[in-house]
C-alpha atoms as a PDB file:
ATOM      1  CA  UNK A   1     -16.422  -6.787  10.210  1.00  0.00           C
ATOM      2  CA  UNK A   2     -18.953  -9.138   8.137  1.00  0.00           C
ATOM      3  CA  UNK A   3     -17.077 -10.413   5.055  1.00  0.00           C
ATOM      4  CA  UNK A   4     -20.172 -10.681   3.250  1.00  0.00           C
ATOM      5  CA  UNK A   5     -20.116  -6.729   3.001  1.00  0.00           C
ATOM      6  CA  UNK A   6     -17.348  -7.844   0.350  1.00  0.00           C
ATOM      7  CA  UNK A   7     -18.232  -7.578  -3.084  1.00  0.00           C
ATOM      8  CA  UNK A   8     -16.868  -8.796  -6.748  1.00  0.00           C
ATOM      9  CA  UNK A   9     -15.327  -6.329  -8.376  1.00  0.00           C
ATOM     10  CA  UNK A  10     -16.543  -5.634 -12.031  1.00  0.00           C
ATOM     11  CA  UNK A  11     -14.668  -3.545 -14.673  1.00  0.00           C
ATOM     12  CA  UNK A  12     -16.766  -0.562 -13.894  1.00  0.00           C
ATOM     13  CA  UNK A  13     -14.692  -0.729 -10.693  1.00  0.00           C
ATOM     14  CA  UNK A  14     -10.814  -0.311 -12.143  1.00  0.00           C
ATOM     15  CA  UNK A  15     -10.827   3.393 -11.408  1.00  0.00           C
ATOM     16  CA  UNK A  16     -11.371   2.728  -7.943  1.00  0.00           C
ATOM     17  CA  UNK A  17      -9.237   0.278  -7.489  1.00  0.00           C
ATOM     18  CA  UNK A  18      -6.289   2.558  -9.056  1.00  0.00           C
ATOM     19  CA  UNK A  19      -7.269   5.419  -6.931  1.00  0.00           C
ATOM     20  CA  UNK A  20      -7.356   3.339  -3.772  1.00  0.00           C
ATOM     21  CA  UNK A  21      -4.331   1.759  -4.692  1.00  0.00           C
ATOM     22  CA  UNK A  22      -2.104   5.185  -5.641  1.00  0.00           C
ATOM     23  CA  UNK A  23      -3.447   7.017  -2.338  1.00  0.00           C
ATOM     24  CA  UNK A  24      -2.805   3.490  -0.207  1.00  0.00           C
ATOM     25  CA  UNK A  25       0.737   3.243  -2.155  1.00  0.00           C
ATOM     26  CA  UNK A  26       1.911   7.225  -1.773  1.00  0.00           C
ATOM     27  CA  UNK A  27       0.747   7.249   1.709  1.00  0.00           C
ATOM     28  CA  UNK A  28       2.555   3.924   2.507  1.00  0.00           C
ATOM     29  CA  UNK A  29       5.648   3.917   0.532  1.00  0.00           C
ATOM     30  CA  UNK A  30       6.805   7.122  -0.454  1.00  0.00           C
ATOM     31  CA  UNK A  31       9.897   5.772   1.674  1.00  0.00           C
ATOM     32  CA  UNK A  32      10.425   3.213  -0.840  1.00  0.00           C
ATOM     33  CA  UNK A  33       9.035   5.323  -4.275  1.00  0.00           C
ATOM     34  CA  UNK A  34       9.953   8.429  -3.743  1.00  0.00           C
ATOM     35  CA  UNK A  35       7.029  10.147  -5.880  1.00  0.00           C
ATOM     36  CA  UNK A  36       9.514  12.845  -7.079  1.00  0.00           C
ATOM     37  CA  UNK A  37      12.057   9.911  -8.275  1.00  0.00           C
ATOM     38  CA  UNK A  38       8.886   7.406  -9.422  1.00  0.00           C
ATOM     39  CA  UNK A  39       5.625   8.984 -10.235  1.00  0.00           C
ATOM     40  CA  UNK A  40       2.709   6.757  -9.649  1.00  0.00           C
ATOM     41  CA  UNK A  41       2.372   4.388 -12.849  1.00  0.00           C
ATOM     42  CA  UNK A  42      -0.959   5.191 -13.168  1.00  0.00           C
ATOM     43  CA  UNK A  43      -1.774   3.595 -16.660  1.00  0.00           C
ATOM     44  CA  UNK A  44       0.270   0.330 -16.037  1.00  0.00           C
ATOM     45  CA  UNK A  45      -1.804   0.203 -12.691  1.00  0.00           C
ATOM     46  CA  UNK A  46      -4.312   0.611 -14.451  1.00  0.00           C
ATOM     47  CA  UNK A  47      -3.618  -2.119 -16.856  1.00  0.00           C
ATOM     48  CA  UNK A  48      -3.300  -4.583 -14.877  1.00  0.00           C
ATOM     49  CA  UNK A  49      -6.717  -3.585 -12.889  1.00  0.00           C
ATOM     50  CA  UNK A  50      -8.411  -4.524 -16.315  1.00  0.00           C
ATOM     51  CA  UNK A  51      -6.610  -7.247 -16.915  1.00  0.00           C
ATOM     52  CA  UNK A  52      -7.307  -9.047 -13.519  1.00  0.00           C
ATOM     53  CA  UNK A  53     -10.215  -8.218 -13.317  1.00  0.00           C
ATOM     54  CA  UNK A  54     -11.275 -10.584 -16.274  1.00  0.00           C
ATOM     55  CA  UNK A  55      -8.415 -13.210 -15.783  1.00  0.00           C
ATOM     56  CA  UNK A  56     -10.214 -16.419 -15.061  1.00  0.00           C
ATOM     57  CA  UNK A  57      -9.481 -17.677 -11.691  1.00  0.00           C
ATOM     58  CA  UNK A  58      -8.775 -14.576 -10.284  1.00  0.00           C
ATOM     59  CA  UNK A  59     -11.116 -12.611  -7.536  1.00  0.00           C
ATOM     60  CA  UNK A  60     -11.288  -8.707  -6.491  1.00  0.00           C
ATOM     61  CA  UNK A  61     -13.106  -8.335  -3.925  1.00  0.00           C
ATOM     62  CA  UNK A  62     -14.159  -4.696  -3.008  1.00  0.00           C
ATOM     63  CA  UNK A  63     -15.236  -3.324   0.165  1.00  0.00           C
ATOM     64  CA  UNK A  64     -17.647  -0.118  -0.721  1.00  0.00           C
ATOM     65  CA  UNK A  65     -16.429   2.793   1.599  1.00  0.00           C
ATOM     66  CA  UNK A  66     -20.235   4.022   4.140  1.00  0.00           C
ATOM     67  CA  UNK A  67     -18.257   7.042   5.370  1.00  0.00           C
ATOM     68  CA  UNK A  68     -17.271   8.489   1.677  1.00  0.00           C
ATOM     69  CA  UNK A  69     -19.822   7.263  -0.283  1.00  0.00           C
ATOM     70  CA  UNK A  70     -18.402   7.196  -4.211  1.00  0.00           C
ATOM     71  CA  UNK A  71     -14.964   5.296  -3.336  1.00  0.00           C
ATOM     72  CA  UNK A  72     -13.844   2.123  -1.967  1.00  0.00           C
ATOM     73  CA  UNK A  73     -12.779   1.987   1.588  1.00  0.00           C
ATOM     74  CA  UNK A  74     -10.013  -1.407   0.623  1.00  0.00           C
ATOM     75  CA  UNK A  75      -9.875  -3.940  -1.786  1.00  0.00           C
ATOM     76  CA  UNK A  76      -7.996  -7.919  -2.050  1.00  0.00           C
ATOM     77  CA  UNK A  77      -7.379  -9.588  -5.088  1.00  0.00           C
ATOM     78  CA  UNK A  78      -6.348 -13.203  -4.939  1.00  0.00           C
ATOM     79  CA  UNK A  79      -6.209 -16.511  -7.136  1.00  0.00           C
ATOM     80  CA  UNK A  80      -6.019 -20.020  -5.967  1.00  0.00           C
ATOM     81  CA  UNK A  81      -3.087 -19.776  -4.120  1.00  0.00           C
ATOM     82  CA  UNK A  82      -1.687 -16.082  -4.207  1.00  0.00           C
ATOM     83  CA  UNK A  83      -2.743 -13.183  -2.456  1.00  0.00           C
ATOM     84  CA  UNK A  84      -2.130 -10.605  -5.423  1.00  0.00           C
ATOM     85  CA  UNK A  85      -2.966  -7.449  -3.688  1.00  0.00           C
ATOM     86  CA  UNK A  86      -4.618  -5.534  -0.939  1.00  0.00           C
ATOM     87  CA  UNK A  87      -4.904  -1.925   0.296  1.00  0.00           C
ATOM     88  CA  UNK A  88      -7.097   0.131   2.514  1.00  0.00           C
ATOM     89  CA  UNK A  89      -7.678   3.505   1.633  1.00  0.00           C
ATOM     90  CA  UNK A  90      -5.084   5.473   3.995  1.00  0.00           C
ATOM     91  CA  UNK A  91      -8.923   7.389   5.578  1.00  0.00           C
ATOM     92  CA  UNK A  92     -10.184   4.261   6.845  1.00  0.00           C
ATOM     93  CA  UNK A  93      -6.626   2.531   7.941  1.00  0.00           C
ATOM     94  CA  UNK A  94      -7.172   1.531  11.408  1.00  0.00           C
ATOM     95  CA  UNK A  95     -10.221   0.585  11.190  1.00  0.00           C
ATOM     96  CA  UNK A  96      -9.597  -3.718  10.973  1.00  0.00           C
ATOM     97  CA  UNK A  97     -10.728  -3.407   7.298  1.00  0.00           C
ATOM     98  CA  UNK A  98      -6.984  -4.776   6.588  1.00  0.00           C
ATOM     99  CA  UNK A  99      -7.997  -8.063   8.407  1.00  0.00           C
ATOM    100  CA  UNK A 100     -11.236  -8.319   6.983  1.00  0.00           C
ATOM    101  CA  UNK A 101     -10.134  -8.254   3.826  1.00  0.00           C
ATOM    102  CA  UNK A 102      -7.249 -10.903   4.027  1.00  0.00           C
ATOM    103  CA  UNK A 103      -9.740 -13.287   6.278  1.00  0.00           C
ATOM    104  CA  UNK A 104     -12.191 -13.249   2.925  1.00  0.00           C
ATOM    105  CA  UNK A 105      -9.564 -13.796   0.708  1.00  0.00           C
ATOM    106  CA  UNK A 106      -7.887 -16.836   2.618  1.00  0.00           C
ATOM    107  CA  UNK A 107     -10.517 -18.375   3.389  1.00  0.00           C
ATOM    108  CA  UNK A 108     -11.203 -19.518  -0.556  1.00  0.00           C
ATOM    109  CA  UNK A 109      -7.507 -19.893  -1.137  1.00  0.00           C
ATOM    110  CA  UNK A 110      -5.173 -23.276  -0.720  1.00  0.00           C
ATOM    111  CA  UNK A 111      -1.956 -22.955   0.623  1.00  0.00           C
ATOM    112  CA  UNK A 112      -1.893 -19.186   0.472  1.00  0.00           C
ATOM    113  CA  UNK A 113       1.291 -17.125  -0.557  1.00  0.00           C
ATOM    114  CA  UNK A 114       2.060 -13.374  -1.204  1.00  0.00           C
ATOM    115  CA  UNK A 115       4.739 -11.198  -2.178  1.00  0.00           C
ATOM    116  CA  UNK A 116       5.684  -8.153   0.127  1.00  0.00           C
ATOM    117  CA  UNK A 117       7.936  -5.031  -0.194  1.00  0.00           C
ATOM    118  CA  UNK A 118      10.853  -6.208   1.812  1.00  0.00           C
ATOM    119  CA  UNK A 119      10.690  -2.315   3.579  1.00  0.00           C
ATOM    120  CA  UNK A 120       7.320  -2.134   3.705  1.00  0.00           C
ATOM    121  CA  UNK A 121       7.326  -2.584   7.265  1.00  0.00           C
ATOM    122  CA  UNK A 122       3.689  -1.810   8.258  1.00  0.00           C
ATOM    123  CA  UNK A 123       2.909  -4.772   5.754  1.00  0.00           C
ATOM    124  CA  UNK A 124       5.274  -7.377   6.538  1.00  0.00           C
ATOM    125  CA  UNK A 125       4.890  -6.637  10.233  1.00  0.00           C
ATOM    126  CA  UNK A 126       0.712  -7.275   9.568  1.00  0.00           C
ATOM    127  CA  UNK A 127       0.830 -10.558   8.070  1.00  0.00           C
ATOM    128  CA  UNK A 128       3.567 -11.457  10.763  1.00  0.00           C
ATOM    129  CA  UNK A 129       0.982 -10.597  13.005  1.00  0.00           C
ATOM    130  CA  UNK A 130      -1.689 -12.670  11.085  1.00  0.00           C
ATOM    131  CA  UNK A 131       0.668 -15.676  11.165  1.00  0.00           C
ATOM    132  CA  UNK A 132       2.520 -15.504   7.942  1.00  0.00           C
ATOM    133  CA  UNK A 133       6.106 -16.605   7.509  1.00  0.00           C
ATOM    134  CA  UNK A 134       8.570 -15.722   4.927  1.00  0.00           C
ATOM    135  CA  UNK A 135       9.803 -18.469   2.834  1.00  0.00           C
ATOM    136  CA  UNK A 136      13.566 -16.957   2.311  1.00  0.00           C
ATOM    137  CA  UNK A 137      12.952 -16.415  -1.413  1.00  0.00           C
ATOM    138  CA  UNK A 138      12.971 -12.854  -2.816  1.00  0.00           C
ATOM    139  CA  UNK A 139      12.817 -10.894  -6.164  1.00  0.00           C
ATOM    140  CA  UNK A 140      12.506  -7.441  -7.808  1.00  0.00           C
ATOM    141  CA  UNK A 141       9.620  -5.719  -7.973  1.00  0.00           C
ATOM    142  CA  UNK A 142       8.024  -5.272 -11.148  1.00  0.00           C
ATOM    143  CA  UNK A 143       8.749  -1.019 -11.097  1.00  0.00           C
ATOM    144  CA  UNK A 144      11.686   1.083 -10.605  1.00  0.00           C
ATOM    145  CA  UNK A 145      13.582   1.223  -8.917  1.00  0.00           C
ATOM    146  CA  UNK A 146      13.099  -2.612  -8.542  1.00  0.00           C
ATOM    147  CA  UNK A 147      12.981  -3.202  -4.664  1.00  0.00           C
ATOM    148  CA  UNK A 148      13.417  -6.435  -3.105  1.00  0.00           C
ATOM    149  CA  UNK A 149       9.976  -8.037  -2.562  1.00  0.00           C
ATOM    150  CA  UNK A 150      10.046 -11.441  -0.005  1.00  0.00           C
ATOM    151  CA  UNK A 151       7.500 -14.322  -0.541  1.00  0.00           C
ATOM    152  CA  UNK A 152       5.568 -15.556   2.327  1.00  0.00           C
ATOM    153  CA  UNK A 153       2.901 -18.011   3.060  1.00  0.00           C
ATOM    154  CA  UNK A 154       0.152 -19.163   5.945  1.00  0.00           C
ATOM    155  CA  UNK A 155       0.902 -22.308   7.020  1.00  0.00           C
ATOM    156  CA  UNK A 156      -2.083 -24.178   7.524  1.00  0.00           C
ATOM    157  CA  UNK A 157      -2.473 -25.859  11.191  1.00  0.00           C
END
């Protein structure tokens, strides 16, 4: 996949990015969230869509979907040095868009770190795949009920 397909995300985009991100995170973690227990936060999601996406320093970059025109196929948001977010739209996982996003995103970061579900295995077992190592620090998640997320980061050879 050609990174340069990858585009800046504007504000007109936060809609997208919450839907892509609420179908990515029910399809993905319903294990973990339990959507009958924890409803989607849709307007905190949303929140912080807006809010990143005029934070200085801070890049979304949006992949438009060419099979369903009108919605994003994935997204990756990063800053300097953390990897803030990324999801594929659960209709186009499979298709190496995961990849493509995180190569376009690491390659303008320094000494790149994320924060992962602890049991979101799918995840954790990509950027294991991708080279990433955890760092043996962990915290709670920012929403209930407050799983353990692990930090990890891509050493540089």
């Amino acid at each position: 996949m050609d990174p340069t397909r990858f585009r800046q995300a504007t504000l007109e985009d936060a809609q997208a990015l919450l839907d892509v991100e609420r179908a990515a995170g029910i399809a993905a973690l319903g294990h973990i969230f339990p959507p009958g227990m924890y409803p989607f936060p849709a307007d905190e999601v949303r929140a912080k869509w807006e809010a990143a996406l005029t934070e200085p320093g801070v890049r979304v970059l949006v992949l438009d979907d060419d099979v369903d025109g009108g919605r994003l196929a994935c997204f990756v948001a990063h800053d300097e040095r953390l990897l803030r977010h990324l999801a594929v739209h659960p209709s186009r996982w499979g298709a190496g868009l995961a990849r493509a996003a995180m190569d376009a995103a690491v390659a303008e970061m320094s000494d790149p770190r994320l924060w992962c579900l602890a049991d979101n295995d799918q995840a954790m077992g990509f950027y294991e795949h991708l080279g990433w190592r955890r760092t043996g620090r962990s915290q709670p998640s920012e929403f209930p009920p407050f799983p353990d997320q692990v930090e990890m980061v891509l050493p540089r050879d």
